[in-house]
PDB file of N, CA and C in Angstrom:
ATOM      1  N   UNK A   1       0.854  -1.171   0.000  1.00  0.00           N
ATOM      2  CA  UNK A   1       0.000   0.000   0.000  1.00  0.00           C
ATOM      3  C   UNK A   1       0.902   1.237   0.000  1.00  0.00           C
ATOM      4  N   UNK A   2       0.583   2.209  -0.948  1.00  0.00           N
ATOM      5  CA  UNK A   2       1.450   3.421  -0.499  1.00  0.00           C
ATOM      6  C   UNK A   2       0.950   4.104   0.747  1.00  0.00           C
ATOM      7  N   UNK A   3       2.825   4.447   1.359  1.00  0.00           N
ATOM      8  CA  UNK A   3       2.903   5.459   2.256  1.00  0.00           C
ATOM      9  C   UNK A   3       1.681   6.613   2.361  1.00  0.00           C
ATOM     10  N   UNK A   4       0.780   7.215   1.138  1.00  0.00           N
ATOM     11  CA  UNK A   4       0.167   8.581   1.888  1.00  0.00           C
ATOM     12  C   UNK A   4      -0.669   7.394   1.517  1.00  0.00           C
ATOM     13  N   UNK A   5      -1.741   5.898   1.762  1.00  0.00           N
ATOM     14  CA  UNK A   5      -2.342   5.477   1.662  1.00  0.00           C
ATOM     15  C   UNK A   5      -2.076   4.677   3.026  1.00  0.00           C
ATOM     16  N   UNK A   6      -0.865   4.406   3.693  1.00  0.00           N
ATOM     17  CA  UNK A   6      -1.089   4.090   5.107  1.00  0.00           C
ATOM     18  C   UNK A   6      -1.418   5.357   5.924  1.00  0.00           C
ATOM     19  N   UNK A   7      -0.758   6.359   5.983  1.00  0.00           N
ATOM     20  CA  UNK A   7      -1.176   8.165   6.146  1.00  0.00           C
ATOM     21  C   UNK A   7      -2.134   8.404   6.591  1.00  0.00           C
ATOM     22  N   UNK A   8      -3.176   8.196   5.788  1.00  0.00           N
ATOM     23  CA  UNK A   8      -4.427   8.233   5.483  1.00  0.00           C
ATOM     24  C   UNK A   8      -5.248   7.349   6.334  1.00  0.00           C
ATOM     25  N   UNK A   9      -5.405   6.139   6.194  1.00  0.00           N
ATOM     26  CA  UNK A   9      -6.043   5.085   7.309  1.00  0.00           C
ATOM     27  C   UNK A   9      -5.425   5.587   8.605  1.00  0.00           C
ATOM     28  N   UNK A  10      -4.416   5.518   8.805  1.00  0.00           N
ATOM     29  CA  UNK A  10      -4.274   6.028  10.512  1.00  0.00           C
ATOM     30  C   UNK A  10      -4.947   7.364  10.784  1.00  0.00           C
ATOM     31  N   UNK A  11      -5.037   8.812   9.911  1.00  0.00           N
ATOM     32  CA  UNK A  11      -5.866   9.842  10.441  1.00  0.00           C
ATOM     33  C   UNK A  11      -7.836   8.906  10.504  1.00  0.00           C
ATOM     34  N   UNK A  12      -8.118   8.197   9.286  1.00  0.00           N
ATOM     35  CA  UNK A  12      -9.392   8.024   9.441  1.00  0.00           C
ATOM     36  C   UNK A  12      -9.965   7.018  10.959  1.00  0.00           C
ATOM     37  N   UNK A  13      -8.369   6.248  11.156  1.00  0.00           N
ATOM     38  CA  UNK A  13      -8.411   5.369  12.016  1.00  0.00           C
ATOM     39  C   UNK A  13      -8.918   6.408  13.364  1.00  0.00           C
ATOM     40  N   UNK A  14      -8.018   7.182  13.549  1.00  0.00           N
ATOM     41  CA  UNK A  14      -8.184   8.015  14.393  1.00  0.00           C
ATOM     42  C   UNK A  14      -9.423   8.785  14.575  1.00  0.00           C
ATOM     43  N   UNK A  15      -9.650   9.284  13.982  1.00  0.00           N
ATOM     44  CA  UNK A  15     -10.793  10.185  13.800  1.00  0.00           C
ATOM     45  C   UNK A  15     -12.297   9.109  14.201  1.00  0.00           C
ATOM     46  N   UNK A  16     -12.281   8.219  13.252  1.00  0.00           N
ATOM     47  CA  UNK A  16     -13.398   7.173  13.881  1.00  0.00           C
ATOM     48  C   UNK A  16     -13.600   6.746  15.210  1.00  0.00           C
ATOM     49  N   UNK A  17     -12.180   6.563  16.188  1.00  0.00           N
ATOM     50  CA  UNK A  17     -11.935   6.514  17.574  1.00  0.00           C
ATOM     51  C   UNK A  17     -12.236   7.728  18.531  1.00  0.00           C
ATOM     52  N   UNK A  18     -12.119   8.767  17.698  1.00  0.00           N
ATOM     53  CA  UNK A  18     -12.317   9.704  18.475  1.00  0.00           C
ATOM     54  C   UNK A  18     -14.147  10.262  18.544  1.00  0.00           C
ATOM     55  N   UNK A  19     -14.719   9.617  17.287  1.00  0.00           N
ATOM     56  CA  UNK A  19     -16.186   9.603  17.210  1.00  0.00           C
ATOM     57  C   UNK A  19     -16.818   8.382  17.989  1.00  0.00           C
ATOM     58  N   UNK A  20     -16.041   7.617  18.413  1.00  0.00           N
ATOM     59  CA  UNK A  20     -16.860   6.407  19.120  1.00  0.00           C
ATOM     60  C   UNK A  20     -17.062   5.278  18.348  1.00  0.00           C
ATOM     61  N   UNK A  21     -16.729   4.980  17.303  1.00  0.00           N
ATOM     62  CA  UNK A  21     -17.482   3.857  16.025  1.00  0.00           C
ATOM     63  C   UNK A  21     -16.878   2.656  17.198  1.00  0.00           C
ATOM     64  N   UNK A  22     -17.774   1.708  16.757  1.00  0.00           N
ATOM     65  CA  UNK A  22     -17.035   0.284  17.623  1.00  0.00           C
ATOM     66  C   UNK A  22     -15.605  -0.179  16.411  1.00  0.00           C
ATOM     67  N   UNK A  23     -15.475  -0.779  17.680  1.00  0.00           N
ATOM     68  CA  UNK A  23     -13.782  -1.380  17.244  1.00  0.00           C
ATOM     69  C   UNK A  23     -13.909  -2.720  15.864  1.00  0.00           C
ATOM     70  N   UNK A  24     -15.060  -3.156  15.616  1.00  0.00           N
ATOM     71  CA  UNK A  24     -15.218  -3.788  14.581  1.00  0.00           C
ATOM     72  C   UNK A  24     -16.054  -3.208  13.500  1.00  0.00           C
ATOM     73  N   UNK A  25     -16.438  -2.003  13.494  1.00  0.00           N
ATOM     74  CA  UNK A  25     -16.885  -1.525  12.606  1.00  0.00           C
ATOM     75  C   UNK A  25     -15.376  -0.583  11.605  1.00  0.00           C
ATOM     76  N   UNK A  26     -14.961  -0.414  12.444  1.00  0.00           N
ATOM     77  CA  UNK A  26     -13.365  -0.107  12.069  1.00  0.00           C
ATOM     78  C   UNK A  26     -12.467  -0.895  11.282  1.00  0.00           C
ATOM     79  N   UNK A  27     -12.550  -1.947  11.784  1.00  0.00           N
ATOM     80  CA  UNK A  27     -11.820  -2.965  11.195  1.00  0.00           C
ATOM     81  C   UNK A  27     -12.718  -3.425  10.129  1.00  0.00           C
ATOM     82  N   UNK A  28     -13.922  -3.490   9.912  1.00  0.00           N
ATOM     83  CA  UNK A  28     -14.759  -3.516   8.534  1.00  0.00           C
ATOM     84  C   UNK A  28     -14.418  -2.527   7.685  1.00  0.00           C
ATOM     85  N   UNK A  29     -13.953  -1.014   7.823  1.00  0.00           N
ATOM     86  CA  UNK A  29     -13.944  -0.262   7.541  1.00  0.00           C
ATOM     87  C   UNK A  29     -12.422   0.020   6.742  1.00  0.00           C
ATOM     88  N   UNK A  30     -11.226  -1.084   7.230  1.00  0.00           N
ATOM     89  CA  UNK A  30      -9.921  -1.006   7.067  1.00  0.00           C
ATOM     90  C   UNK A  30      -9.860  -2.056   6.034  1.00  0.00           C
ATOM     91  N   UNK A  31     -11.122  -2.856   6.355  1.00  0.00           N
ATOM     92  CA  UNK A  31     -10.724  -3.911   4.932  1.00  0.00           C
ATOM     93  C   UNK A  31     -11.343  -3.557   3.859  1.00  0.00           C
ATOM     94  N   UNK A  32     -12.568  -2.919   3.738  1.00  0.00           N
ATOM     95  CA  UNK A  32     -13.165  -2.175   2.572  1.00  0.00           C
ATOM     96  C   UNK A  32     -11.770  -1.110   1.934  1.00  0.00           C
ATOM     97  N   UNK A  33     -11.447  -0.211   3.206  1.00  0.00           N
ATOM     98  CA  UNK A  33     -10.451   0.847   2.543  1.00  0.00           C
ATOM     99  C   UNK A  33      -9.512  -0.153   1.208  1.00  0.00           C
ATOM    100  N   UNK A  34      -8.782  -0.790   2.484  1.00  0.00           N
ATOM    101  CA  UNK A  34      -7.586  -1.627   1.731  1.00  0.00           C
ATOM    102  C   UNK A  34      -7.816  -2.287   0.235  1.00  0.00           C
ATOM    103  N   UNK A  35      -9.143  -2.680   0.244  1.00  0.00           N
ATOM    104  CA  UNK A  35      -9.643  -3.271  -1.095  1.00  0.00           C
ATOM    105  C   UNK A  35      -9.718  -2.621  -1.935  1.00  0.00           C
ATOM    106  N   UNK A  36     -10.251  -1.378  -1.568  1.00  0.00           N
ATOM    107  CA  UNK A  36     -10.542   0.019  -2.678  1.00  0.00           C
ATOM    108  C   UNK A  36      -8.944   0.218  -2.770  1.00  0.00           C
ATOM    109  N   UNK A  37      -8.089   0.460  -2.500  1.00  0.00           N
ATOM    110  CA  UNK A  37      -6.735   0.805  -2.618  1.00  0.00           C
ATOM    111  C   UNK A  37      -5.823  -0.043  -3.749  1.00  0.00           C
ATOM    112  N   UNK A  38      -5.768  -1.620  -3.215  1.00  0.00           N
ATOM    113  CA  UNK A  38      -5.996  -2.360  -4.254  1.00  0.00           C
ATOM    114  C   UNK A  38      -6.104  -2.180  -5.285  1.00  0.00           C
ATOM    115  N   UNK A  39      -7.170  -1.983  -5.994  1.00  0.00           N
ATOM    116  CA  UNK A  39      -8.218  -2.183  -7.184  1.00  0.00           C
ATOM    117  C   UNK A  39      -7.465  -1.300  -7.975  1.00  0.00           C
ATOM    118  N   UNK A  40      -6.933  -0.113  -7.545  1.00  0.00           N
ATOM    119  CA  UNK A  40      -6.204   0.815  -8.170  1.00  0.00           C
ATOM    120  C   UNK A  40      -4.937   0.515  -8.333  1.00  0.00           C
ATOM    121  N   UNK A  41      -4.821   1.750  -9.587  1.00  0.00           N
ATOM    122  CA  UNK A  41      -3.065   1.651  -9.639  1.00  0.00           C
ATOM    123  C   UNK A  41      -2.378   2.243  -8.692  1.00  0.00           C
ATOM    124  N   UNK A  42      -1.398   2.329  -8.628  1.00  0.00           N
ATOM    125  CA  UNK A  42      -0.135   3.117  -7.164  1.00  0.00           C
ATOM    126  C   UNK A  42      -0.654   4.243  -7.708  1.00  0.00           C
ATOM    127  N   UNK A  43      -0.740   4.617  -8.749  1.00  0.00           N
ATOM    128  CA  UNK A  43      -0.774   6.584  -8.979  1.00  0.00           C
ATOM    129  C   UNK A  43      -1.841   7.022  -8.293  1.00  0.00           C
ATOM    130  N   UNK A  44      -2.719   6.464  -8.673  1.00  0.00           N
ATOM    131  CA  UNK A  44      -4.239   6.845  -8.412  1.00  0.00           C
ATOM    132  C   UNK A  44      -4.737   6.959  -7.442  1.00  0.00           C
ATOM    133  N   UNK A  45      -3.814   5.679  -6.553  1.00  0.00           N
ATOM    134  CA  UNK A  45      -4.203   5.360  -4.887  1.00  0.00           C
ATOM    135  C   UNK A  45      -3.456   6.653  -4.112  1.00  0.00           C
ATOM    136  N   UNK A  46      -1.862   6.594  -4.710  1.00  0.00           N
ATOM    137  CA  UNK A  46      -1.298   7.475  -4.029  1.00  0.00           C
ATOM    138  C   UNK A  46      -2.320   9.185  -4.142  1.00  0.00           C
ATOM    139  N   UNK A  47      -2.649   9.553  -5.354  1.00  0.00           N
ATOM    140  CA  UNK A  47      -3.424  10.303  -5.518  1.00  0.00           C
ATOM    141  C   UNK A  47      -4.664  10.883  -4.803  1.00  0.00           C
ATOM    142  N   UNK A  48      -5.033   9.502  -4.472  1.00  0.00           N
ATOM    143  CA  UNK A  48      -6.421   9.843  -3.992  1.00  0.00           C
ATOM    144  C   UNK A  48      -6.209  10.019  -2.339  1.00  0.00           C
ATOM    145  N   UNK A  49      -5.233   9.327  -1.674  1.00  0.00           N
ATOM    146  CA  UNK A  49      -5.104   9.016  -0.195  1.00  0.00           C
ATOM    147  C   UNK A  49      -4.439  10.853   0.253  1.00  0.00           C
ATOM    148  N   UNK A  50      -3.616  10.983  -1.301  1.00  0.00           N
ATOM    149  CA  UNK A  50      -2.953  12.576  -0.745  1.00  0.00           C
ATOM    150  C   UNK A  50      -4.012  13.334  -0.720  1.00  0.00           C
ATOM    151  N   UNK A  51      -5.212  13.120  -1.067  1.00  0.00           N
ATOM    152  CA  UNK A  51      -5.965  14.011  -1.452  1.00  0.00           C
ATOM    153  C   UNK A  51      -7.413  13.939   0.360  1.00  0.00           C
ATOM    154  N   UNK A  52      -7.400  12.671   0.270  1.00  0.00           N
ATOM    155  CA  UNK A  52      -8.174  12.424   1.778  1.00  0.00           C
ATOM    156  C   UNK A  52      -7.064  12.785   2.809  1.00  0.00           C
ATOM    157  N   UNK A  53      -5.307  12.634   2.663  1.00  0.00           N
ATOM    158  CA  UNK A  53      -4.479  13.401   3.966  1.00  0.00           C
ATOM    159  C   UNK A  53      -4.808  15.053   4.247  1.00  0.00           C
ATOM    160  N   UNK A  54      -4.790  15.494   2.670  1.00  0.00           N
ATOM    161  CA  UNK A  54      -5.172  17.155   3.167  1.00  0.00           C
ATOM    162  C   UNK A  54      -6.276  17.240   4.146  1.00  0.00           C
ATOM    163  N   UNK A  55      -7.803  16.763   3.301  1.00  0.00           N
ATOM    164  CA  UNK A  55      -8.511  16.768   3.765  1.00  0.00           C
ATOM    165  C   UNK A  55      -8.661  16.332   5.658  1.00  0.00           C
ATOM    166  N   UNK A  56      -8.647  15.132   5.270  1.00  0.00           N
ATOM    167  CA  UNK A  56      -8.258  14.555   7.495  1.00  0.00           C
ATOM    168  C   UNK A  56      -7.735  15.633   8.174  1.00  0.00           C
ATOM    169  N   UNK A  57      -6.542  16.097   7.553  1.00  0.00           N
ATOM    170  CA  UNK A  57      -5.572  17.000   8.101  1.00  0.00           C
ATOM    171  C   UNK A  57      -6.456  18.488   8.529  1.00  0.00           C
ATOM    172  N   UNK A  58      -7.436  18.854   7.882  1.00  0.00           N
ATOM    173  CA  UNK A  58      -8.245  19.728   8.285  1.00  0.00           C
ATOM    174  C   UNK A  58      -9.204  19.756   9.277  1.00  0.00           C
ATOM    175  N   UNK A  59      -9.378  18.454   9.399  1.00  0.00           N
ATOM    176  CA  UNK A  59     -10.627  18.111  10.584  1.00  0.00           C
ATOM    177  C   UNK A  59      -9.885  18.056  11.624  1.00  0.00           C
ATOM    178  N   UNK A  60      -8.811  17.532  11.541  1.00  0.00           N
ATOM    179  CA  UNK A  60      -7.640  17.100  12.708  1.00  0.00           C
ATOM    180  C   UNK A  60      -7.668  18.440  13.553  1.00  0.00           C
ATOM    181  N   UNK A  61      -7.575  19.704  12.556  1.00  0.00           N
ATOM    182  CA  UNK A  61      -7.345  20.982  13.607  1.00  0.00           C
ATOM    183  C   UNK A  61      -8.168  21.098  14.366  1.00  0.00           C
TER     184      UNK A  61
END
């Protein structure tokens, strides 16, 4: 998986923990990601995960 595609799951990881989701809805949530990540090419993934880090990165403040 690319780097801003692990990046990425740890802010959403986070953020879901900090909303309360249960701990297996999370982990449902990490294997859907991972699959969607997959399916793609490295560009696209890397692309898209830089594009959900900005984003996370804004809620984070």
């Amino acid at each position: 998986m690319p780097e801003a595609c692990v990046e990425s799951w740890e802010k959403m990881e986070k953020l879901a923990e900090q909303m309360g989701l249960p701990e297996e809805q999370i982990k449902e949530q990490k294997k859907k990601f991972e699959e969607d990540v997959k399916a793609m090419n490295t560009e696209e993934a890397t692309r898209m995960c830089s594009t959900q880090n900005s984003l996370l990165g804004l809620v984070d403040q």
